[in-house]
PDB file of N, CA and C in Angstrom:
ATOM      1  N   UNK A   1      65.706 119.082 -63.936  1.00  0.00           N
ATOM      2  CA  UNK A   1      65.333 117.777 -63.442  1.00  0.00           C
ATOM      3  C   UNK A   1      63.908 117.483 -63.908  1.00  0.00           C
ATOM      4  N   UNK A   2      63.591 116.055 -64.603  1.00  0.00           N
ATOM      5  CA  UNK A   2      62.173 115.899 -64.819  1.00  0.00           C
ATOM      6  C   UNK A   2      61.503 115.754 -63.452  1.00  0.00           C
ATOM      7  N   UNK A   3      60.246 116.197 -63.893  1.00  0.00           N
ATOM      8  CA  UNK A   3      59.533 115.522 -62.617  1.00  0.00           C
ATOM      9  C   UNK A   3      59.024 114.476 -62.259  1.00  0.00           C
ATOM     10  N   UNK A   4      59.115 113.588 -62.856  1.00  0.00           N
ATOM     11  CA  UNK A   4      59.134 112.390 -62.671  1.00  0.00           C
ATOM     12  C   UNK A   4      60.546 111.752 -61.665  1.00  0.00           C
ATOM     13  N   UNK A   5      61.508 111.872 -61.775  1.00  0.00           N
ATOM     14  CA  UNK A   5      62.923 111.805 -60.945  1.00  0.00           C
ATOM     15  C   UNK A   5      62.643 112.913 -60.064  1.00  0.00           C
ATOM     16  N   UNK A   6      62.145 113.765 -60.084  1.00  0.00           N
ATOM     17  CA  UNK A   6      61.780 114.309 -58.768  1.00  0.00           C
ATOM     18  C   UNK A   6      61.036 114.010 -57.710  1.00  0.00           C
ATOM     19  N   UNK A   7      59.804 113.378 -58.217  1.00  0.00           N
ATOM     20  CA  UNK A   7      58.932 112.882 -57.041  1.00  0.00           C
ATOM     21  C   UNK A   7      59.702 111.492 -56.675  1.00  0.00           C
ATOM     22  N   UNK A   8      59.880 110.920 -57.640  1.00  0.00           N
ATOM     23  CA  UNK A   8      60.820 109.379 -57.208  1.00  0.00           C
ATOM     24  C   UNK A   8      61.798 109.993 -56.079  1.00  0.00           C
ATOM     25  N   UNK A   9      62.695 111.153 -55.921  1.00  0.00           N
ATOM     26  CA  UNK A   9      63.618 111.307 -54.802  1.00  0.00           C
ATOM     27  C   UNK A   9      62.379 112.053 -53.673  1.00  0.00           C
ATOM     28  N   UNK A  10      61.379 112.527 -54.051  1.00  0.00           N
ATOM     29  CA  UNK A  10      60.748 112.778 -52.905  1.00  0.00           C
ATOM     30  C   UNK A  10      60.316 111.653 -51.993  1.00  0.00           C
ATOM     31  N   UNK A  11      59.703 110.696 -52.674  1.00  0.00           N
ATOM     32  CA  UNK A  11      59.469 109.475 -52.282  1.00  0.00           C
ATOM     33  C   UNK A  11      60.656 108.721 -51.677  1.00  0.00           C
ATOM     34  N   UNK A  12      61.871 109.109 -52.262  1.00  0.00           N
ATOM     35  CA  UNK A  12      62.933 108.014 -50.937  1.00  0.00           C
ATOM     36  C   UNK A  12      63.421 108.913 -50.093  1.00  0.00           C
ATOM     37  N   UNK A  13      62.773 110.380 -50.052  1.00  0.00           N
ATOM     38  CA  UNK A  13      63.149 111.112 -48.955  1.00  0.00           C
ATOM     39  C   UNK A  13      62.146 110.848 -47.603  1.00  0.00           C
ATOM     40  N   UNK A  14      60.752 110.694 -48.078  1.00  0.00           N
ATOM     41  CA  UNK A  14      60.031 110.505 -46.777  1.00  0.00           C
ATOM     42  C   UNK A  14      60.145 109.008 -46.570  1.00  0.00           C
ATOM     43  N   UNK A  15      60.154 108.040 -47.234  1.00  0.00           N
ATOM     44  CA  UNK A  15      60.895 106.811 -46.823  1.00  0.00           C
ATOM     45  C   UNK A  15      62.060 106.532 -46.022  1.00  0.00           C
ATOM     46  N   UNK A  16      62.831 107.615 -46.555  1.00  0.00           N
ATOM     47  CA  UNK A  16      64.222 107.636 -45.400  1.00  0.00           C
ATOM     48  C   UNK A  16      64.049 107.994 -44.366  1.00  0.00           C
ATOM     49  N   UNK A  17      63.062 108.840 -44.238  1.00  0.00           N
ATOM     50  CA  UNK A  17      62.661 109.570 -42.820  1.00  0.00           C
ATOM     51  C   UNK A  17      61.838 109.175 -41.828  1.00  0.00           C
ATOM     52  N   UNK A  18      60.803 108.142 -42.822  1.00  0.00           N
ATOM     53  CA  UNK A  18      60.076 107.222 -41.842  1.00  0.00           C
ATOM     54  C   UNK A  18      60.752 106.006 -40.936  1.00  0.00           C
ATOM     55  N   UNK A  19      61.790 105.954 -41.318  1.00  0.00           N
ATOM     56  CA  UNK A  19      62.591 105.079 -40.668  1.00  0.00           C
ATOM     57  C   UNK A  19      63.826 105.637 -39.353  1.00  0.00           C
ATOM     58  N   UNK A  20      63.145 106.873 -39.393  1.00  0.00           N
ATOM     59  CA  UNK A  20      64.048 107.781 -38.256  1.00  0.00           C
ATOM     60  C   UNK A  20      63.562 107.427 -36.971  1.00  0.00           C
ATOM     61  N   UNK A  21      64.011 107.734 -36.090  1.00  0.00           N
ATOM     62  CA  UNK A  21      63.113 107.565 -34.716  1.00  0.00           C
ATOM     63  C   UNK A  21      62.861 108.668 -34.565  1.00  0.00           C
ATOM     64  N   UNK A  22      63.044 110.554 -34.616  1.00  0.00           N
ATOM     65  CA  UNK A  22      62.342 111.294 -34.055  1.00  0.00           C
ATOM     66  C   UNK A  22      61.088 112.185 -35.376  1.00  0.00           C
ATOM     67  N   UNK A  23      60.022 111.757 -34.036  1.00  0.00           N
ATOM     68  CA  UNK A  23      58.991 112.490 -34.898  1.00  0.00           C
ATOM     69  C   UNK A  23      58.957 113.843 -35.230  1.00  0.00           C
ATOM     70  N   UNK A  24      59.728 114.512 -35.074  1.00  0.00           N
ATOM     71  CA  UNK A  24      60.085 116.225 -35.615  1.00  0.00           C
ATOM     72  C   UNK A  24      60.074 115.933 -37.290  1.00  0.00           C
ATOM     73  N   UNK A  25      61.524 114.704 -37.042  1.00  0.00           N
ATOM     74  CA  UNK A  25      62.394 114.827 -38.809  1.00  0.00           C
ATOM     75  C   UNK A  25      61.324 114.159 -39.387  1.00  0.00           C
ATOM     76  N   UNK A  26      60.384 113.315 -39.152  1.00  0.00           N
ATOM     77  CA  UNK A  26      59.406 112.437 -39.862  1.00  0.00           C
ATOM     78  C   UNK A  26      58.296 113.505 -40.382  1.00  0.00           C
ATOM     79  N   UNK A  27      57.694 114.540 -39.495  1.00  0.00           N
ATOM     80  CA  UNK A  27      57.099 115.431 -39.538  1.00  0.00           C
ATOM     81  C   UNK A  27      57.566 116.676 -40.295  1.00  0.00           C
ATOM     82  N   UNK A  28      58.447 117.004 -40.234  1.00  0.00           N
ATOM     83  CA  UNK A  28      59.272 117.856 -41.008  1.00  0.00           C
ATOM     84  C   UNK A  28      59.565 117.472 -42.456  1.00  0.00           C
ATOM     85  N   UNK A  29      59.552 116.503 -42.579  1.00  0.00           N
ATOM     86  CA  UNK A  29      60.343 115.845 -44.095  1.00  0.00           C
ATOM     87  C   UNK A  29      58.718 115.458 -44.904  1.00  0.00           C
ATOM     88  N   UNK A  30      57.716 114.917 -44.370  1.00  0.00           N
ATOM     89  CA  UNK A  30      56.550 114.831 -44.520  1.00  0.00           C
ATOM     90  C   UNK A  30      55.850 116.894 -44.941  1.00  0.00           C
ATOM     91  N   UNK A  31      56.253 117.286 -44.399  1.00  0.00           N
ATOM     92  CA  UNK A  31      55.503 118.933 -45.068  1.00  0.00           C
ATOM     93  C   UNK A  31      56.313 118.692 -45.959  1.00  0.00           C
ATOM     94  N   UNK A  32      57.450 118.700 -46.115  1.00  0.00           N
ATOM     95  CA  UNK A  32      58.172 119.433 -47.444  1.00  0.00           C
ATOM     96  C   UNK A  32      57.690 118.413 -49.007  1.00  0.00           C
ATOM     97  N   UNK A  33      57.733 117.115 -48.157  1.00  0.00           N
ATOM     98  CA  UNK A  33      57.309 116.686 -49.292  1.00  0.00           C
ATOM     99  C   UNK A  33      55.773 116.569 -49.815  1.00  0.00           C
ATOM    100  N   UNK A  34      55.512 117.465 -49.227  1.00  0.00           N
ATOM    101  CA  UNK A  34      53.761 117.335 -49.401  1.00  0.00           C
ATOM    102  C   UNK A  34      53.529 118.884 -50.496  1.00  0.00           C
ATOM    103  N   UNK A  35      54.673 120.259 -49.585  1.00  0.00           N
ATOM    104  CA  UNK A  35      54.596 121.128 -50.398  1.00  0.00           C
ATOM    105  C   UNK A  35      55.078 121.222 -51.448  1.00  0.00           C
ATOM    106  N   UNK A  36      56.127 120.225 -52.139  1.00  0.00           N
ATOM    107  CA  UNK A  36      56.982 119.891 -53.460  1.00  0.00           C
ATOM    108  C   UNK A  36      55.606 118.941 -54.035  1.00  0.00           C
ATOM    109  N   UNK A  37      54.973 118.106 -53.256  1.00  0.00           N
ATOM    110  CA  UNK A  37      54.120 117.601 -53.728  1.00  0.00           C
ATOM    111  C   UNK A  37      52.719 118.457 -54.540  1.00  0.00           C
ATOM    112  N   UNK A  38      52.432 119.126 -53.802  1.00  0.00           N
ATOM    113  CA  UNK A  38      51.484 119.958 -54.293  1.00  0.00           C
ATOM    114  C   UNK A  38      51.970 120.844 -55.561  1.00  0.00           C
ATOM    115  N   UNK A  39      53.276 121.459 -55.268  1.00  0.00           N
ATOM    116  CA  UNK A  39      54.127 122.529 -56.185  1.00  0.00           C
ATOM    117  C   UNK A  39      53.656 121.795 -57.845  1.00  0.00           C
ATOM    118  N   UNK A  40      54.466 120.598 -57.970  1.00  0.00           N
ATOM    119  CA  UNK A  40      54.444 119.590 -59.131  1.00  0.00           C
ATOM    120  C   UNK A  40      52.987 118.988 -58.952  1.00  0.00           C
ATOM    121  N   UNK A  41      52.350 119.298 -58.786  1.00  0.00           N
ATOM    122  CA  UNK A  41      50.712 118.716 -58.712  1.00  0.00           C
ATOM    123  C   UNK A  41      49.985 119.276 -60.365  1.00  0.00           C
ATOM    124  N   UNK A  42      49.571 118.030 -61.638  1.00  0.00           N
ATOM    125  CA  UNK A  42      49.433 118.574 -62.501  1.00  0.00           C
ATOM    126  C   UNK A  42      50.898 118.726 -63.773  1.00  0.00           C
ATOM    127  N   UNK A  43      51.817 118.810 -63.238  1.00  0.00           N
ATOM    128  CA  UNK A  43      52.664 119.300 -64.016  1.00  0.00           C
ATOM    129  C   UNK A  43      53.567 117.482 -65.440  1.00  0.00           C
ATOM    130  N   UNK A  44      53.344 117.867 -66.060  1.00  0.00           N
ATOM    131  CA  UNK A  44      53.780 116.167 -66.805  1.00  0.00           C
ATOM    132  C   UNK A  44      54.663 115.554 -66.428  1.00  0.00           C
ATOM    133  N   UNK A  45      54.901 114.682 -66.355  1.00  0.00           N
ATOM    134  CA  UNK A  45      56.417 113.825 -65.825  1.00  0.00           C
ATOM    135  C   UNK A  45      57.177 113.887 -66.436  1.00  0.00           C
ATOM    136  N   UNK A  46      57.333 114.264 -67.899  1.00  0.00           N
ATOM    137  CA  UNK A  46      58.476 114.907 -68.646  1.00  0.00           C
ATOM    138  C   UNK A  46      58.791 115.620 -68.488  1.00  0.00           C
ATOM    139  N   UNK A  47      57.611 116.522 -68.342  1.00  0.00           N
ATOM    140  CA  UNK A  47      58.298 118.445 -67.878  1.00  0.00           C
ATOM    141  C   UNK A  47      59.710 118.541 -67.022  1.00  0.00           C
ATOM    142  N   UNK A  48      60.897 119.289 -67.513  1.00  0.00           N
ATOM    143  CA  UNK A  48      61.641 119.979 -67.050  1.00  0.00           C
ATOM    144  C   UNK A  48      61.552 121.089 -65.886  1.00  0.00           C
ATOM    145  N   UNK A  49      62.122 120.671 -64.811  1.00  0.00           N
ATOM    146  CA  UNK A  49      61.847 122.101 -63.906  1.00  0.00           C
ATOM    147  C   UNK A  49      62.865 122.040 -62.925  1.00  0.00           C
ATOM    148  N   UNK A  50      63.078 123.128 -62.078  1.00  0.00           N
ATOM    149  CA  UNK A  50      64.025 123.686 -61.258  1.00  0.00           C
ATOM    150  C   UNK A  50      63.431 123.514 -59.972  1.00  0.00           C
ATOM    151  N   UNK A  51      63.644 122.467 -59.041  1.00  0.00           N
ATOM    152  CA  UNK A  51      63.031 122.495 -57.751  1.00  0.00           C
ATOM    153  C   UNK A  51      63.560 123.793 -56.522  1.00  0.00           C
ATOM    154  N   UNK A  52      64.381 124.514 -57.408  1.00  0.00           N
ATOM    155  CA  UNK A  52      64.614 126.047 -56.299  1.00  0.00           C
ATOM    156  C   UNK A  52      63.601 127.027 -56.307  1.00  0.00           C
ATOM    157  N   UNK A  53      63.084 126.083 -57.790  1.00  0.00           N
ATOM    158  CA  UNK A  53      62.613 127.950 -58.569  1.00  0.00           C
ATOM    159  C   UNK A  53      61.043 127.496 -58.250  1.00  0.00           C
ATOM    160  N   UNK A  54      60.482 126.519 -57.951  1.00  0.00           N
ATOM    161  CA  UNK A  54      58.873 125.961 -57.777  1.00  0.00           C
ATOM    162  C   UNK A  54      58.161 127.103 -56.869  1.00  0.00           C
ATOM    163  N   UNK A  55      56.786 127.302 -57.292  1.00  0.00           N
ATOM    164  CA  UNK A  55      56.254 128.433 -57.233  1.00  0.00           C
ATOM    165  C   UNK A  55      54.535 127.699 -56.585  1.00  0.00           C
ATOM    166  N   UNK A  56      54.031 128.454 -55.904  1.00  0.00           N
ATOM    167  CA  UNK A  56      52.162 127.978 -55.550  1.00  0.00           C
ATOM    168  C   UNK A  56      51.448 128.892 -56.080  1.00  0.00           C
ATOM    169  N   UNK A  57      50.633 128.561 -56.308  1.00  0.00           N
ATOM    170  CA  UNK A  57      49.253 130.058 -55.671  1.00  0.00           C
ATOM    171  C   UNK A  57      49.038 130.100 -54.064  1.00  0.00           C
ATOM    172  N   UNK A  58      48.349 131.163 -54.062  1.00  0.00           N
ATOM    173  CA  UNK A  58      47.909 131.530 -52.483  1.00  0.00           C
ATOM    174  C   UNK A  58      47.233 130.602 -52.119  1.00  0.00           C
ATOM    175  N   UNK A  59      46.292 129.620 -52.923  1.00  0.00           N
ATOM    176  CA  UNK A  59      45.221 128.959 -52.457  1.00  0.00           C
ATOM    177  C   UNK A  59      46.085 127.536 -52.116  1.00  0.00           C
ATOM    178  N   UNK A  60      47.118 127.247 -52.953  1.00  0.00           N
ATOM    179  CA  UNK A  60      47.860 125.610 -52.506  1.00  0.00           C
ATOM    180  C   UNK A  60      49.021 125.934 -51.404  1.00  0.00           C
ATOM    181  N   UNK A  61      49.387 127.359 -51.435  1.00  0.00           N
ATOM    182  CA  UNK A  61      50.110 127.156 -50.180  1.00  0.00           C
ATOM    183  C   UNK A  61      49.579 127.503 -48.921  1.00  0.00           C
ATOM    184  N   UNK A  62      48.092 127.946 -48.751  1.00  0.00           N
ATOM    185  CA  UNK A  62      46.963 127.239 -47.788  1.00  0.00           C
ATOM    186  C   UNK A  62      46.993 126.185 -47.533  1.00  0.00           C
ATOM    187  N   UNK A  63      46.961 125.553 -48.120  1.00  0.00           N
ATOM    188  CA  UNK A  63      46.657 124.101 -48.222  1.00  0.00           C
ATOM    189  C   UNK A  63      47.995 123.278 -47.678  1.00  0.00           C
ATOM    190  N   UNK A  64      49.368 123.757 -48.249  1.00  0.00           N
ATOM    191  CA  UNK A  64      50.742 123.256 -47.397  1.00  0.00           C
ATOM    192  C   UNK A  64      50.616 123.913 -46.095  1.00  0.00           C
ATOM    193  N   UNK A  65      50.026 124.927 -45.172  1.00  0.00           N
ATOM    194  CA  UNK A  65      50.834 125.197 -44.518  1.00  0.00           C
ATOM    195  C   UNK A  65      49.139 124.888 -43.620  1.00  0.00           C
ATOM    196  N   UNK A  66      48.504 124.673 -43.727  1.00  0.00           N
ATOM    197  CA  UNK A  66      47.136 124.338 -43.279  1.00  0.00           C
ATOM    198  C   UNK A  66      46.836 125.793 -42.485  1.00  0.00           C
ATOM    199  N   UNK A  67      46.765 126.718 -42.858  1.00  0.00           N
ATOM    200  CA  UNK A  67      45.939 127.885 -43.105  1.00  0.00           C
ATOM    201  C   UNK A  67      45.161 128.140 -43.889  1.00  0.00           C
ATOM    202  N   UNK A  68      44.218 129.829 -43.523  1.00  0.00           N
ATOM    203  CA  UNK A  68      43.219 129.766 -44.316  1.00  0.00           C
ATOM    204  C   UNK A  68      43.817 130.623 -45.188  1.00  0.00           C
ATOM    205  N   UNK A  69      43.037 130.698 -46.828  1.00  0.00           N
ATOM    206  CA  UNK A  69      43.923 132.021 -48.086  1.00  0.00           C
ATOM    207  C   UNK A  69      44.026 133.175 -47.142  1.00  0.00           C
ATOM    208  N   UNK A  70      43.135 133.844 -46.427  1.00  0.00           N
ATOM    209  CA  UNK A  70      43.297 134.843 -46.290  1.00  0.00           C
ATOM    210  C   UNK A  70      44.449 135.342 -45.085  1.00  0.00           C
ATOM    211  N   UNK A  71      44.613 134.323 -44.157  1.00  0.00           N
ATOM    212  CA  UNK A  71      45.701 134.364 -42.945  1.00  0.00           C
ATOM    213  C   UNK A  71      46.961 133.962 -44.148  1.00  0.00           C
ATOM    214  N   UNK A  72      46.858 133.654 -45.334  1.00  0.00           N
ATOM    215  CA  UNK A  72      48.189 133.645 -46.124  1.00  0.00           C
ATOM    216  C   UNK A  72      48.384 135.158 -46.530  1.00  0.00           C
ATOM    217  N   UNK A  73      47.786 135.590 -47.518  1.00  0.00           N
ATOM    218  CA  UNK A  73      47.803 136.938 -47.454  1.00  0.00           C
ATOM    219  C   UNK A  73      48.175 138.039 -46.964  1.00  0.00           C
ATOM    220  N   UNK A  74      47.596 137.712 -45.913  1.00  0.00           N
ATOM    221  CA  UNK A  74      47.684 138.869 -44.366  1.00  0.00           C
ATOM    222  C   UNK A  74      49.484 138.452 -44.095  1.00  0.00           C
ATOM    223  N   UNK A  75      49.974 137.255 -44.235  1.00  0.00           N
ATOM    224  CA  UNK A  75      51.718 136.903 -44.014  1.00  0.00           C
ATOM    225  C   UNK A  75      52.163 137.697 -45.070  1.00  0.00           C
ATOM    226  N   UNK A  76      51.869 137.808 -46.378  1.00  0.00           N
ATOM    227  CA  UNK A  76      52.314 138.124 -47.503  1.00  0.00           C
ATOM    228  C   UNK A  76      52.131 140.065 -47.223  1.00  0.00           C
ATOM    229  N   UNK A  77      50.963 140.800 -46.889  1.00  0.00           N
ATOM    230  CA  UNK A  77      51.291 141.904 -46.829  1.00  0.00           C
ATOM    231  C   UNK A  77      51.818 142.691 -45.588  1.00  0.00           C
ATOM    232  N   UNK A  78      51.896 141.376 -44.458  1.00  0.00           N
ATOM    233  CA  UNK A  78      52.678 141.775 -43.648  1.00  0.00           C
ATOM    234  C   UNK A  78      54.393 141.890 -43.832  1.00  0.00           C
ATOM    235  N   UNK A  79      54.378 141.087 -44.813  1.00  0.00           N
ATOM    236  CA  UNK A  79      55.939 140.999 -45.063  1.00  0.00           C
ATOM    237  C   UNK A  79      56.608 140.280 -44.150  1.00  0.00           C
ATOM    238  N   UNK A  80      56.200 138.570 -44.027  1.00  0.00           N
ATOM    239  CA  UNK A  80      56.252 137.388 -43.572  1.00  0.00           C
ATOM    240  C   UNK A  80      56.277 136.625 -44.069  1.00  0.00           C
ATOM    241  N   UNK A  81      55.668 136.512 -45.291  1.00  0.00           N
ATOM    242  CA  UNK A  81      56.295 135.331 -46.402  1.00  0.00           C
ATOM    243  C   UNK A  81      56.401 136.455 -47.417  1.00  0.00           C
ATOM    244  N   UNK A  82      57.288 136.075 -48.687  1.00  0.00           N
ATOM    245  CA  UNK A  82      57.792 136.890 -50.002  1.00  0.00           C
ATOM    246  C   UNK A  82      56.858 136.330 -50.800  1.00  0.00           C
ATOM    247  N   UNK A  83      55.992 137.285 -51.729  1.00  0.00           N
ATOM    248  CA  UNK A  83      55.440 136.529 -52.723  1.00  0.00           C
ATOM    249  C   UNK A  83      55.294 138.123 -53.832  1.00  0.00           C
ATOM    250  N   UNK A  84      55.088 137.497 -55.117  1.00  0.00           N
ATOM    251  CA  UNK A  84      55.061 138.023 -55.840  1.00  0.00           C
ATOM    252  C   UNK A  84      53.252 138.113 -56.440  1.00  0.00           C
ATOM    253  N   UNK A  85      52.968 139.504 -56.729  1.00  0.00           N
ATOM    254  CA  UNK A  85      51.874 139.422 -57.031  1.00  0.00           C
ATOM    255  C   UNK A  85      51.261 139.492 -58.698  1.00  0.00           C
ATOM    256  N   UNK A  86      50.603 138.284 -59.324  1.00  0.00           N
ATOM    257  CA  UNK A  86      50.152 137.952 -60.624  1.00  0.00           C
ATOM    258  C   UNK A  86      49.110 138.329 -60.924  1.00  0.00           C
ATOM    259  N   UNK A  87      48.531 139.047 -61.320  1.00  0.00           N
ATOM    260  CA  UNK A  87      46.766 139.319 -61.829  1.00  0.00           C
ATOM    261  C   UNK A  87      45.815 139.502 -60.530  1.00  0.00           C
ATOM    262  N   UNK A  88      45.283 138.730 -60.006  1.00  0.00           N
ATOM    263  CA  UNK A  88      44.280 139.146 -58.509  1.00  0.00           C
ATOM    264  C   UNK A  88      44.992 138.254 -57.755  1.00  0.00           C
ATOM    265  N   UNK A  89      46.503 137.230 -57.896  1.00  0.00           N
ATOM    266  CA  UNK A  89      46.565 136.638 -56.680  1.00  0.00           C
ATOM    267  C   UNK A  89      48.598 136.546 -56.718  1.00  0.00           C
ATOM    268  N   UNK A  90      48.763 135.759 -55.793  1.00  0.00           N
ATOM    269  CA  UNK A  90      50.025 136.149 -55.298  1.00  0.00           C
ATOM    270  C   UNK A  90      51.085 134.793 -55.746  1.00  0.00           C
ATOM    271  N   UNK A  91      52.250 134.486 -56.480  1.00  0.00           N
ATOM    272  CA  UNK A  91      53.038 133.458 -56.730  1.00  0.00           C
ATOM    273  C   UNK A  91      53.567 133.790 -55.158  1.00  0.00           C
ATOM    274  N   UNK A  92      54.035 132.333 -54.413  1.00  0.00           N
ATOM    275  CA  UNK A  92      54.710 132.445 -53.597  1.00  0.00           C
ATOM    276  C   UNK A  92      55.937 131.310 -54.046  1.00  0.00           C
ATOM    277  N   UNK A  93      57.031 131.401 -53.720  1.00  0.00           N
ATOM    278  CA  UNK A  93      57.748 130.599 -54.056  1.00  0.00           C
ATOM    279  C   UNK A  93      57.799 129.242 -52.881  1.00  0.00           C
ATOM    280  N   UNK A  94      58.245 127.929 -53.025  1.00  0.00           N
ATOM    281  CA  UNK A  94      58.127 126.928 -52.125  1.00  0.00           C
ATOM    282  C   UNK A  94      59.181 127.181 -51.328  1.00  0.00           C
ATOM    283  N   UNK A  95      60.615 127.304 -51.284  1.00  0.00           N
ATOM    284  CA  UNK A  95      61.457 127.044 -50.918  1.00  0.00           C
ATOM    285  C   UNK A  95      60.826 129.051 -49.480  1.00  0.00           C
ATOM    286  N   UNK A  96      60.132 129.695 -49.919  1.00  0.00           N
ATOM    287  CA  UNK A  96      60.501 130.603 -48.715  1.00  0.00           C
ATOM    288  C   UNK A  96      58.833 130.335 -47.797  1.00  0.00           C
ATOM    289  N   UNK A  97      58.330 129.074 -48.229  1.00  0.00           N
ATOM    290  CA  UNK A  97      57.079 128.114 -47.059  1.00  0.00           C
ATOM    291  C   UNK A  97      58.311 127.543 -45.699  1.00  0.00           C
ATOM    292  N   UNK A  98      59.377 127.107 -46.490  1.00  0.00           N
ATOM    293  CA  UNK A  98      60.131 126.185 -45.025  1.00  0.00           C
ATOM    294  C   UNK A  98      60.130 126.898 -43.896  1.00  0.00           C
ATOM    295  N   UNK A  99      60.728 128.474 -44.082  1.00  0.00           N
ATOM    296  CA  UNK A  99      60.570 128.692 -42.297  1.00  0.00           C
ATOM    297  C   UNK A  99      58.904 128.970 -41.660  1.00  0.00           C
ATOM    298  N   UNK A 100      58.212 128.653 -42.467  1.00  0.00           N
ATOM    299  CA  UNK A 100      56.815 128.859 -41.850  1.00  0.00           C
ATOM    300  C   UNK A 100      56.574 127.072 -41.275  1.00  0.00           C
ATOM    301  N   UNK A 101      57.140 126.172 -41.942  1.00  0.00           N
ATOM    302  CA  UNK A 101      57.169 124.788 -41.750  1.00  0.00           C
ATOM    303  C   UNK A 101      57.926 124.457 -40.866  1.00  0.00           C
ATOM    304  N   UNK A 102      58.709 125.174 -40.585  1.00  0.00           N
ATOM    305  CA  UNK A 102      60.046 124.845 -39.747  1.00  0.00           C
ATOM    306  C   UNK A 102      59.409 125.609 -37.941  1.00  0.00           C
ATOM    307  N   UNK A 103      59.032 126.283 -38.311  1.00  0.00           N
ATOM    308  CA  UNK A 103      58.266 126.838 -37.238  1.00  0.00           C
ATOM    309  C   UNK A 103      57.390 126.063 -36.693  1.00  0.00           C
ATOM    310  N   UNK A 104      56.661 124.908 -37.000  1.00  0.00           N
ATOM    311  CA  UNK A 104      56.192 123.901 -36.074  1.00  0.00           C
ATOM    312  C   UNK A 104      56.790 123.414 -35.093  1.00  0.00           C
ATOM    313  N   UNK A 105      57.675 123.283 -35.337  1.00  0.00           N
ATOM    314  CA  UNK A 105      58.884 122.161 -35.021  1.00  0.00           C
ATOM    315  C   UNK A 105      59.731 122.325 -33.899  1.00  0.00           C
ATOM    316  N   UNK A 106      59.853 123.728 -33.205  1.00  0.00           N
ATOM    317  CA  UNK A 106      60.486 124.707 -32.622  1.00  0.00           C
ATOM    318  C   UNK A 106      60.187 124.598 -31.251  1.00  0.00           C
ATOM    319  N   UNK A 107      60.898 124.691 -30.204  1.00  0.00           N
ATOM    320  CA  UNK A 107      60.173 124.253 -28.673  1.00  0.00           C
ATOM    321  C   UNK A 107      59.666 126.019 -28.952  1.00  0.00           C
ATOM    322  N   UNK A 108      58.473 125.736 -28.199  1.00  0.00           N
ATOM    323  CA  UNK A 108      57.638 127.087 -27.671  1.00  0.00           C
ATOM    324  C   UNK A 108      58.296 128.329 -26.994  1.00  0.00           C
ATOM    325  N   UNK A 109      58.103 129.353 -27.572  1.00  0.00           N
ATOM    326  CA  UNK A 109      58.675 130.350 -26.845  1.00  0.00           C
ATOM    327  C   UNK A 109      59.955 131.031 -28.392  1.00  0.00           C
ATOM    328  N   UNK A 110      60.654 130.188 -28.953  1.00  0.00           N
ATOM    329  CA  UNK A 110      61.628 130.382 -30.476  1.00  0.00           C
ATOM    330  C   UNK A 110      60.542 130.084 -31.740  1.00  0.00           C
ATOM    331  N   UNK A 111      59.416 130.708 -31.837  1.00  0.00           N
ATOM    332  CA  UNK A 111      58.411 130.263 -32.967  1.00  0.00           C
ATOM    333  C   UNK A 111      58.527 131.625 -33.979  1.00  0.00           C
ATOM    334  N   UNK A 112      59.116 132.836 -33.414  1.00  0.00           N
ATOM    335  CA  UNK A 112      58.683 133.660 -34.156  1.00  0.00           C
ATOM    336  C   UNK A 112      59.504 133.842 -35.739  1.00  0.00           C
ATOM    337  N   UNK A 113      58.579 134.322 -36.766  1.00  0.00           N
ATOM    338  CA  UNK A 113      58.905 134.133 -38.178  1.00  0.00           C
ATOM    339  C   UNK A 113      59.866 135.815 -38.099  1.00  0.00           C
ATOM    340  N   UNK A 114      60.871 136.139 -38.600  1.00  0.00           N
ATOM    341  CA  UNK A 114      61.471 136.878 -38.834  1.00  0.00           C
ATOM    342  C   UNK A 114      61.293 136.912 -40.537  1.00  0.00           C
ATOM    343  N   UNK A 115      60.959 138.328 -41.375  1.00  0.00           N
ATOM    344  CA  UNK A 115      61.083 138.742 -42.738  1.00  0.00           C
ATOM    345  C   UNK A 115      62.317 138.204 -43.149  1.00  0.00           C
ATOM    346  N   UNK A 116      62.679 137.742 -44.516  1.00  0.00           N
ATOM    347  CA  UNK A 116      64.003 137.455 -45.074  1.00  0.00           C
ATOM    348  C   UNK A 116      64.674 138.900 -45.489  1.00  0.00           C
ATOM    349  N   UNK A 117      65.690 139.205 -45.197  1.00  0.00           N
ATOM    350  CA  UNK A 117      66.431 140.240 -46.256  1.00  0.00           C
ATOM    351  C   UNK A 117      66.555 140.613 -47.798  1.00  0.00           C
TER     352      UNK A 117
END
């Protein structure tokens, strides 16, 4: 998919959502498209890419999940988020940010992040 037709469906995704009545899905649909936003941040509008396969640094998925780098980290060698480690810093993939995003969202008391298999 270019990215250009990608952000265009990101854009009628939080459009669709602003028109929801509950503020969870408005709030919810708003991170994701902020962390797809950031993911493709830079990247050409021709460019070809795989929105499964979209990848951060440690420092932009700070920035999606409004933590600091180092409380990202500390998830990453706790073995709480999956990330792969590149030269001095860590690829995390986007698609395994949602249950850290999804975890806002959660009545109090069901917040806790469980490791993926």
């Amino acid at each position: 998919m270019k990215v250009a037709d990608l952000r265009e469906h990101l854009a009628a995704a939080l459009a669709g959502a602003l028109r929801r009545p509950e503020a969870e899905a408005v709030a919810l649909t708003a991170d994701r498209v902020k962390a797809m936003g950031v993911a493709l941040a830079g990247l050409d509008a021709d460019a070809e890419v795989d929105p499964e396969a979209l990848w951060v640094a440690t420092r932009s998925a700070a920035v999606i999940l409004g933590f600091h780098q180092e409380h990202v980290r500390r998830l990453i060698r706790g073995g709480r988020l999956p990330a792969q480690r590149v030269g001095g810093d860590y690829r995390i993939e986007v698609a395994d940010l949602w249950p850290l995003l999804e975890a806002r969202y959660r009545p109090p008391g069901r917040r806790r992040i469980r490791p993926r298999s």
